[in-house]
N, C-alpha and C. Protein backbone atom coordinates (compact mmCIF):
# COMPACT_ATOMS: atom_id res chain seq x y z
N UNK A 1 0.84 -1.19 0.00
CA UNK A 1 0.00 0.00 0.00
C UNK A 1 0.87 1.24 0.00
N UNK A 2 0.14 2.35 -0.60
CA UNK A 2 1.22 3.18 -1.12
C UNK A 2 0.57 4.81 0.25
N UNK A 3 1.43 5.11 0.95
CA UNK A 3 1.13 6.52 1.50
C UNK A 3 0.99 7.56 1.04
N UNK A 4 -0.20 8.34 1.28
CA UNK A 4 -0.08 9.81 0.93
C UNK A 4 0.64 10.42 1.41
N UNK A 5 1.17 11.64 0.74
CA UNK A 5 2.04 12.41 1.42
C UNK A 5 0.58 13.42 1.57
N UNK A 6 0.08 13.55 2.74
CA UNK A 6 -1.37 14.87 2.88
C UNK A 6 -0.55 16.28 3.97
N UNK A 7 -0.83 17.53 3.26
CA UNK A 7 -0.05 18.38 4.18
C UNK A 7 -0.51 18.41 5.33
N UNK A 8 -0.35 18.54 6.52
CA UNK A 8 -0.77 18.70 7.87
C UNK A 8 -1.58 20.21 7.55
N UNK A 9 -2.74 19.73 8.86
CA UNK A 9 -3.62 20.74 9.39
C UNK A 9 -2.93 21.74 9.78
N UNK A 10 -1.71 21.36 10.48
CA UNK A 10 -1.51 22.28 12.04
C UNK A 10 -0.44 23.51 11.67
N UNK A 11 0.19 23.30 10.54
CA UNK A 11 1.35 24.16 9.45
C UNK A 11 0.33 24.62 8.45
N UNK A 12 0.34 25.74 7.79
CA UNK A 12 0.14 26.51 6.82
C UNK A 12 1.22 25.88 5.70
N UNK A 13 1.08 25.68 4.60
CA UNK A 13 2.01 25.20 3.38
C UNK A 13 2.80 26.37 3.14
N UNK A 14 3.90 25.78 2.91
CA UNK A 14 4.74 26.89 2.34
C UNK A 14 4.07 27.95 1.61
N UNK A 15 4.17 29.28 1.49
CA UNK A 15 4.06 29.98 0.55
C UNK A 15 2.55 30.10 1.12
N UNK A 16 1.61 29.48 1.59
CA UNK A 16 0.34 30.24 2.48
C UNK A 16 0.12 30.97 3.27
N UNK A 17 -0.65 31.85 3.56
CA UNK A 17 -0.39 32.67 4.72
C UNK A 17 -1.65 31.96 5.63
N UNK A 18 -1.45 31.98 7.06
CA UNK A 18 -1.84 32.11 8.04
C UNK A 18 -3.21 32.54 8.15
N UNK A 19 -4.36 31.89 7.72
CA UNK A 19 -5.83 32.03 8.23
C UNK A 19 -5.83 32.38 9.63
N UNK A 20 -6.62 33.65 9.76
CA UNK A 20 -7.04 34.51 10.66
C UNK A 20 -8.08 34.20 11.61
N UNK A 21 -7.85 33.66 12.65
CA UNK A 21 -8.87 33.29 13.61
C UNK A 21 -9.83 33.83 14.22
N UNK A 22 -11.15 33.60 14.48
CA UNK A 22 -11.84 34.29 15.11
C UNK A 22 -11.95 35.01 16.05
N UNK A 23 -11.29 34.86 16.83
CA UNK A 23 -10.10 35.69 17.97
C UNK A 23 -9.55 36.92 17.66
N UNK A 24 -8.70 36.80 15.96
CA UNK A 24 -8.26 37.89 15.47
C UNK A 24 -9.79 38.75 14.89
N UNK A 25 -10.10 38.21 14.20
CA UNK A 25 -10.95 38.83 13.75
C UNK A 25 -11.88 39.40 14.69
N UNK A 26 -12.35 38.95 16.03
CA UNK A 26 -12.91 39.77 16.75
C UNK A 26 -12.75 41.10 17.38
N UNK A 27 -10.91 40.74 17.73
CA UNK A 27 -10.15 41.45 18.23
C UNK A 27 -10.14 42.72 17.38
N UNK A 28 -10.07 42.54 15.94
CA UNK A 28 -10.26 43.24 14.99
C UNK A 28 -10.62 44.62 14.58
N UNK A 29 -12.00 43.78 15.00
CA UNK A 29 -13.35 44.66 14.69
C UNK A 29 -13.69 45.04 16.14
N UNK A 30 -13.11 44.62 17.14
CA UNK A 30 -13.21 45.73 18.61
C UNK A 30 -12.39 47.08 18.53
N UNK A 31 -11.27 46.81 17.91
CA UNK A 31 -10.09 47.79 17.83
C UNK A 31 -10.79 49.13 16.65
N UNK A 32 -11.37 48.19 15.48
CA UNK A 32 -11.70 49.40 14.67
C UNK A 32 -12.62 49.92 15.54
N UNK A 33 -13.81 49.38 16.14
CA UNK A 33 -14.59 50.00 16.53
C UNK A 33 -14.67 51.31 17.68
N UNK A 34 -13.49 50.73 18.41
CA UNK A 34 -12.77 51.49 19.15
C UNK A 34 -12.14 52.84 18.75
N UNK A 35 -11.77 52.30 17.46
CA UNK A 35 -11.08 53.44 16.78
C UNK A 35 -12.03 54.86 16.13
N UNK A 36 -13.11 54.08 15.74
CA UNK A 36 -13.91 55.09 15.02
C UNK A 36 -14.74 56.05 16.19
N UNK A 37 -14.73 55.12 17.43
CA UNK A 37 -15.48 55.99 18.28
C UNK A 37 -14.53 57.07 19.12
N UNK A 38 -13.46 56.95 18.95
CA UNK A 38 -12.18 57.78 19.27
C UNK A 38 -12.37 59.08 18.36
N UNK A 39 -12.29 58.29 16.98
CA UNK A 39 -12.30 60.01 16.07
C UNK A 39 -13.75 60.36 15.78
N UNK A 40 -14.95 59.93 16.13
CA UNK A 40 -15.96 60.65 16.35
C UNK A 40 -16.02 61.70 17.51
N UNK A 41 -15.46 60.95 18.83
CA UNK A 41 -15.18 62.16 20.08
C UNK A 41 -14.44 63.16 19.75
N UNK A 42 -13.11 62.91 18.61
CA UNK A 42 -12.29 63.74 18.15
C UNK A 42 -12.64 64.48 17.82
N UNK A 43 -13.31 64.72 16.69
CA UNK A 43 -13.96 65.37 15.44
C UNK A 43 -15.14 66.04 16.00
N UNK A 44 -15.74 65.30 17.05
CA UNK A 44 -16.79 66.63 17.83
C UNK A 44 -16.31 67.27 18.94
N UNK A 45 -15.48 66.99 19.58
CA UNK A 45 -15.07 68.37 20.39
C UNK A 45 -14.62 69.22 19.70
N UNK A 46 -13.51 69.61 18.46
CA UNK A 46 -13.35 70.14 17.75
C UNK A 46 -14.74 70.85 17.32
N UNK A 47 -15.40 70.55 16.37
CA UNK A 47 -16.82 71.06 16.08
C UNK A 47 -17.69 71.80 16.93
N UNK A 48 -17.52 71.17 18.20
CA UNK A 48 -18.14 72.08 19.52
C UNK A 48 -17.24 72.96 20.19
N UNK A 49 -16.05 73.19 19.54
CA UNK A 49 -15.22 74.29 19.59
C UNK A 49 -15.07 74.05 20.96
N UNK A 50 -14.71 72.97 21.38
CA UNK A 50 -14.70 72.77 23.14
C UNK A 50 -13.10 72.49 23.12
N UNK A 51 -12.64 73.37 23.40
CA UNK A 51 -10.37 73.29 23.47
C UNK A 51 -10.09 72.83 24.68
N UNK A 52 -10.83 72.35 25.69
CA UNK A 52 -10.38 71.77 26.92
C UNK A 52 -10.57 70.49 26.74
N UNK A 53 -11.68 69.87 26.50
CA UNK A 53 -12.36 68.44 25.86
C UNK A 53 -11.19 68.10 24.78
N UNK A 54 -10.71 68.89 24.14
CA UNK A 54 -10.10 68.59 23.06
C UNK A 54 -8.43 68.34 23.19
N UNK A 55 -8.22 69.01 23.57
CA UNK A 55 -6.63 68.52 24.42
C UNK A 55 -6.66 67.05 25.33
N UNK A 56 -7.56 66.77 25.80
CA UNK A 56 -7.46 65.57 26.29
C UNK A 56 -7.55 64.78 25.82
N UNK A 57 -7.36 64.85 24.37
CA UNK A 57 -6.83 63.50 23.19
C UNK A 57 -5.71 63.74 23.13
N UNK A 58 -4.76 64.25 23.57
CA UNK A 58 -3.32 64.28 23.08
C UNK A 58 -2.69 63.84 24.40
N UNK A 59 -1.32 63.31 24.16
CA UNK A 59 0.00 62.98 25.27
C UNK A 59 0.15 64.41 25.76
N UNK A 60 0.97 63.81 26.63
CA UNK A 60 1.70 65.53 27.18
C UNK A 60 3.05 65.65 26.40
N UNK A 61 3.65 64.93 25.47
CA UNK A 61 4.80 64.91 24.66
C UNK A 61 4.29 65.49 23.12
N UNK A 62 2.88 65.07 22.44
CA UNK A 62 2.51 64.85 21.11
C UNK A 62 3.20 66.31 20.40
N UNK A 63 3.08 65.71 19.37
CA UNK A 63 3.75 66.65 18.04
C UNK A 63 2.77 67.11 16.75
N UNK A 64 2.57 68.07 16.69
CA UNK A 64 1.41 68.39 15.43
C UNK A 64 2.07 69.33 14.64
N UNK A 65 2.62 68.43 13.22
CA UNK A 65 3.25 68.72 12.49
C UNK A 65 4.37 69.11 12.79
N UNK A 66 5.30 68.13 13.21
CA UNK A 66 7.31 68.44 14.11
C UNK A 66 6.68 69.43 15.04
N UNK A 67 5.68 70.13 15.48
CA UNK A 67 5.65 70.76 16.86
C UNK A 67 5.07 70.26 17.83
N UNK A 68 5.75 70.97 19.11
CA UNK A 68 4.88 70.25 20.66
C UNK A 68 3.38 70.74 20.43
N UNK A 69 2.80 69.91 20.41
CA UNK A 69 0.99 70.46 20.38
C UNK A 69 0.80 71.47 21.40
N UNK A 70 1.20 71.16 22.70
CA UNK A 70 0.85 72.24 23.90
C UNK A 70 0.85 73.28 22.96
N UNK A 71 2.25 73.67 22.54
CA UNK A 71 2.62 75.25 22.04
C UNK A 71 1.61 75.56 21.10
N UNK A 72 0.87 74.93 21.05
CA UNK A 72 -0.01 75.23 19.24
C UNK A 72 -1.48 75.86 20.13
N UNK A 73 -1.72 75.74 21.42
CA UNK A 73 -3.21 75.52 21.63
C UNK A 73 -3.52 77.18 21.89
N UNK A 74 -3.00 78.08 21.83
CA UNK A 74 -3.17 79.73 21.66
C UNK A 74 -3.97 79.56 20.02
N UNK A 75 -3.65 79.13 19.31
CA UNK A 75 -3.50 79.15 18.15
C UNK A 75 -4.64 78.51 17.65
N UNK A 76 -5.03 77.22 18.66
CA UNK A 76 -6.41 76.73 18.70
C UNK A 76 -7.97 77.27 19.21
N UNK A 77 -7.46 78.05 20.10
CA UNK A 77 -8.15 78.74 20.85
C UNK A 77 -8.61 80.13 20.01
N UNK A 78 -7.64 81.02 19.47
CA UNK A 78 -7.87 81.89 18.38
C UNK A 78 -8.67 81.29 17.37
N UNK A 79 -8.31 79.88 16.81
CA UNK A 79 -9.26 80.05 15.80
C UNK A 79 -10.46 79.80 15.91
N UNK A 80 -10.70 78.85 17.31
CA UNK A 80 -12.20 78.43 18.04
C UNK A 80 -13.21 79.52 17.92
N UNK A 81 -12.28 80.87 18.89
CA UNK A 81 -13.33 82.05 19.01
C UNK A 81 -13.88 82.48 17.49
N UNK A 82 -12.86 82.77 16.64
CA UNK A 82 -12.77 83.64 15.37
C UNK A 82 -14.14 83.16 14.81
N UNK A 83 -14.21 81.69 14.97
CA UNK A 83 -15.30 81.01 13.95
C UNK A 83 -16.74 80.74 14.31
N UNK A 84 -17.72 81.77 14.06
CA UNK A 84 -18.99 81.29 14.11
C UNK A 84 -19.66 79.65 14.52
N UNK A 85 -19.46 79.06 13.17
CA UNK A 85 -19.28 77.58 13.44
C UNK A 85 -18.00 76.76 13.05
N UNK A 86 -18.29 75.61 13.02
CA UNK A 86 -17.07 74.54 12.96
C UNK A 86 -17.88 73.05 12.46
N UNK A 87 -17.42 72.38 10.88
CA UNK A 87 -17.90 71.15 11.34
C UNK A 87 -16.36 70.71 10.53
N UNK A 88 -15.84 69.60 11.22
CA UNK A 88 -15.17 68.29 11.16
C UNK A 88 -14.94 67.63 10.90
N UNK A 89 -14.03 66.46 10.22
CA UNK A 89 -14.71 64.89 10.55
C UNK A 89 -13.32 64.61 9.60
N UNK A 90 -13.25 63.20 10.50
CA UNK A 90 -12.04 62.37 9.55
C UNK A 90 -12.75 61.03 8.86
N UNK A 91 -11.81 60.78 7.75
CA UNK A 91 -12.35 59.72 7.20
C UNK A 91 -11.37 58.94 7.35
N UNK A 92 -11.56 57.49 7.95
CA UNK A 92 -10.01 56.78 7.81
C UNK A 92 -10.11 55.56 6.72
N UNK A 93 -9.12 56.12 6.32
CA UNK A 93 -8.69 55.12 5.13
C UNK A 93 -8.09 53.81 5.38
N UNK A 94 -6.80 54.06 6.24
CA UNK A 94 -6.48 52.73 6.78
C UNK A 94 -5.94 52.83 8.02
N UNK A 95 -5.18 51.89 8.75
CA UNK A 95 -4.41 51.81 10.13
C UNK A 95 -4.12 50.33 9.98
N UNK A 96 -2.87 50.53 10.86
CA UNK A 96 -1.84 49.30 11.20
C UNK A 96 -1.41 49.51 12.96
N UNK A 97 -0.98 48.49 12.92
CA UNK A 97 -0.32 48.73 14.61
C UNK A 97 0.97 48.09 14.23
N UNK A 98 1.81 49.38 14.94
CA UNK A 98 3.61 49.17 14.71
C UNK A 98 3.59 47.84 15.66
N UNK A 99 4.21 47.02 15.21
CA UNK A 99 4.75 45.57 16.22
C UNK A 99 5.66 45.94 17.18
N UNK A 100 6.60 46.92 17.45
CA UNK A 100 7.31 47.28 18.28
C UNK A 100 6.73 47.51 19.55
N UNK A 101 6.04 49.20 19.08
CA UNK A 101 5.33 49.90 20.02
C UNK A 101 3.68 49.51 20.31
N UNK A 102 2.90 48.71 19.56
CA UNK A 102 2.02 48.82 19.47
C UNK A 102 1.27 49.83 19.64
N UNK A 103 1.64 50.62 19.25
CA UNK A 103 1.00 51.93 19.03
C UNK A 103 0.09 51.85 17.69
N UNK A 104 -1.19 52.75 17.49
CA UNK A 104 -1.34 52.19 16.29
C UNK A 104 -1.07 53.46 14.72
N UNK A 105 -1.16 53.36 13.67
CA UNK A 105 -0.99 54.32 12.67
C UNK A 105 -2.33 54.46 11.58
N UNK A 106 -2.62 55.53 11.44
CA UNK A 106 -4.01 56.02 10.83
C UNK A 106 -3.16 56.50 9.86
N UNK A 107 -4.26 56.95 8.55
CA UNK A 107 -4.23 57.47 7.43
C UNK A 107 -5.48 57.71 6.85
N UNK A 108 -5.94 58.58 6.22
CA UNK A 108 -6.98 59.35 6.45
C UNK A 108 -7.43 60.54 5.90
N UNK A 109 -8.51 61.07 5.62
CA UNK A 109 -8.65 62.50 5.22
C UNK A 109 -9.55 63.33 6.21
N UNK A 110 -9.01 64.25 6.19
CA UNK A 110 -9.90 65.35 7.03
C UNK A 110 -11.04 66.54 6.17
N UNK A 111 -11.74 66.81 6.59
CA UNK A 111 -12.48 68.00 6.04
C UNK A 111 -13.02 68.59 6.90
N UNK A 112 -13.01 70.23 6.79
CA UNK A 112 -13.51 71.16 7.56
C UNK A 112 -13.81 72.21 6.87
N UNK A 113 -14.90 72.39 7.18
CA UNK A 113 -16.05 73.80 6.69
C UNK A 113 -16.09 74.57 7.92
N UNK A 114 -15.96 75.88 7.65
CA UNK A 114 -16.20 76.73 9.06
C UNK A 114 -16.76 78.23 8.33
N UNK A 115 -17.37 78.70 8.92
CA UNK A 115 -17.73 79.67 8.91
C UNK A 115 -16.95 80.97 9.97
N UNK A 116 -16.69 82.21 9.21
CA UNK A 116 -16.24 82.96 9.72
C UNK A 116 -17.67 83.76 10.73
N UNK A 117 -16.82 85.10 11.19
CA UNK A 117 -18.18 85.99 12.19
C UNK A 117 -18.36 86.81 11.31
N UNK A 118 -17.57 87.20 9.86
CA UNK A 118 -18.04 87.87 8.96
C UNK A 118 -19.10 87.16 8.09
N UNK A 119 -19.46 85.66 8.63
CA UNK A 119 -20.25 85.19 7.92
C UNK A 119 -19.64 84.33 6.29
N UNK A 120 -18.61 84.41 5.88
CA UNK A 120 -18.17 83.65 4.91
C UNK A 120 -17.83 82.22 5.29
N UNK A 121 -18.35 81.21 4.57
CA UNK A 121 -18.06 80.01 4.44
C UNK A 121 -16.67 79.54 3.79
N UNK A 122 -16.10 78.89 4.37
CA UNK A 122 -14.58 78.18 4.34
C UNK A 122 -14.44 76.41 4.43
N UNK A 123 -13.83 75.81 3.56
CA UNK A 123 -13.59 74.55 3.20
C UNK A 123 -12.33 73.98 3.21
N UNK A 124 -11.76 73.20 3.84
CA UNK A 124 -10.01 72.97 3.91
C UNK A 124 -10.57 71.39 3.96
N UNK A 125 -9.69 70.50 3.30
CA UNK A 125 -9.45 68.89 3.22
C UNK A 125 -7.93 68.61 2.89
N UNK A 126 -7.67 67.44 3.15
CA UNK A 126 -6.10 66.67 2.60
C UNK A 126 -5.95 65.45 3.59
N UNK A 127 -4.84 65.27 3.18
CA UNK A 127 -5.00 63.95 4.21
C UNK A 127 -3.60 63.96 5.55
N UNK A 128 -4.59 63.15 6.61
CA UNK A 128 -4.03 63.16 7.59
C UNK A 128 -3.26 61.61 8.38
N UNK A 129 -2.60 62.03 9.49
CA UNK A 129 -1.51 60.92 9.59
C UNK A 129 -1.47 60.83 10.70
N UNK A 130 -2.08 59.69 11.65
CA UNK A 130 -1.84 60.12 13.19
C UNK A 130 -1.33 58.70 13.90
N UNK A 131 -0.73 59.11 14.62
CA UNK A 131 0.47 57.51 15.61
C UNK A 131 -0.57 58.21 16.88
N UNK A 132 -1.65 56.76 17.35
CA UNK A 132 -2.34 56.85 18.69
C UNK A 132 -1.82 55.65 19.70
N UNK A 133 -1.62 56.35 20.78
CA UNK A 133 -1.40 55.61 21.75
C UNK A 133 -2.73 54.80 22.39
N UNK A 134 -2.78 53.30 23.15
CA UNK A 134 -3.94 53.21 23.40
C UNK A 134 -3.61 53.88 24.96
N UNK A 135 -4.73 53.70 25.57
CA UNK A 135 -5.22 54.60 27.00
C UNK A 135 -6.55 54.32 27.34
N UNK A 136 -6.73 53.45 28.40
CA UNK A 136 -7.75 52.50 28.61
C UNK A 136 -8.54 52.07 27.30
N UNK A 137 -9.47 52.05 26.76
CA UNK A 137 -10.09 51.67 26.28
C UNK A 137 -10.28 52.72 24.83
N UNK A 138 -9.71 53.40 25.16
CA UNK A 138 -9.50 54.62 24.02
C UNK A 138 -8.30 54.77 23.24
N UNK A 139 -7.83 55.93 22.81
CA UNK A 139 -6.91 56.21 22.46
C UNK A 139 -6.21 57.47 22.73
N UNK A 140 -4.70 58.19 23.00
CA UNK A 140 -4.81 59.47 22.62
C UNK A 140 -3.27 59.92 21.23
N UNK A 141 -3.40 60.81 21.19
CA UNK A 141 -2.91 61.12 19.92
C UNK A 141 -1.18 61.26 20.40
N UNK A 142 0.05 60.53 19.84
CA UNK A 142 1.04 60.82 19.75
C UNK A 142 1.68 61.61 19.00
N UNK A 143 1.03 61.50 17.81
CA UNK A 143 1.95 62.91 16.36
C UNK A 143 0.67 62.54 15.57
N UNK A 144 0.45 63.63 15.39
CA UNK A 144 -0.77 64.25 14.00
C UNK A 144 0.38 64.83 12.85
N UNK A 145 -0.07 64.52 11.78
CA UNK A 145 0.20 65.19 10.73
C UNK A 145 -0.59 65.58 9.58
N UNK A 146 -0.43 66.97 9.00
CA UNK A 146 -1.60 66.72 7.59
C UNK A 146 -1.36 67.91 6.81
């Protein structure tokens, strides 16, 4: 009688990748979910022009655009008042988590419409780049870029 050679269950074949377990996949879709409800809180304190709410997404180290964010929040605050309204919102395109740090990495577009107190309407978009730390069950922001 002649033996099969049958590949084992318990190895992936050369050159296969690694089927994703339900575990991962749960884990997954907790993390995105996690994630999206992070930049919804994001994206509306911003909008509600609330700069105290809104700093408490960031480290006390973070960087927005090579600068210390602290130093930027005069600058946040000016434009909060200046603007009648404010709306927001990121779209994320993708994210990874660095294997090192497990930290994770977004990519993304932003858009914002604001209205001035002179009443003119204003539109800014492009895309954005952010390394989040997790922090209980959330996240907060290590370096923004855009």
């Amino acid at each position: 009688a002649e033996t099969e050679d049958r590949p084992s269950l318990t190895e992936p074949e050369k050159g296969m990748e690694k089927i994703t377990s339900k575990e991962d996949i749960h884990q997954q879709k907790n993390e995105l979910s996690r994630l999206k409800s992070f930049l919804d809180e994001y994206c509306q304190a911003y909008t509600n022009k609330n700069l105290d709410k809104f700093k408490t997404f960031f480290t006390s180290d973070s960087t927005e655009n090579n600068k210390p964010f602290h130093g930027l929040l005069p600058d946040y605050r000016k434009n909060m008042e200046s603007r009648e309204s404010i709306t927001y919102r990121i779209e994320l395109m993708s994210y990874s988590k660095q294997t090192a740090s497990g930290n994770l990495l977004i990519r993304g577009r932003f858009f914002t419409r604001y209205q001035s107190q002179k009443g003119d309407w204003k539109e800014n978009n492009g895309s954005i780049f952010m390394e989040l730390i997790e922090s209980g069950d959330s996240f907060l922001v290590k370096q923004l870029n855009y």
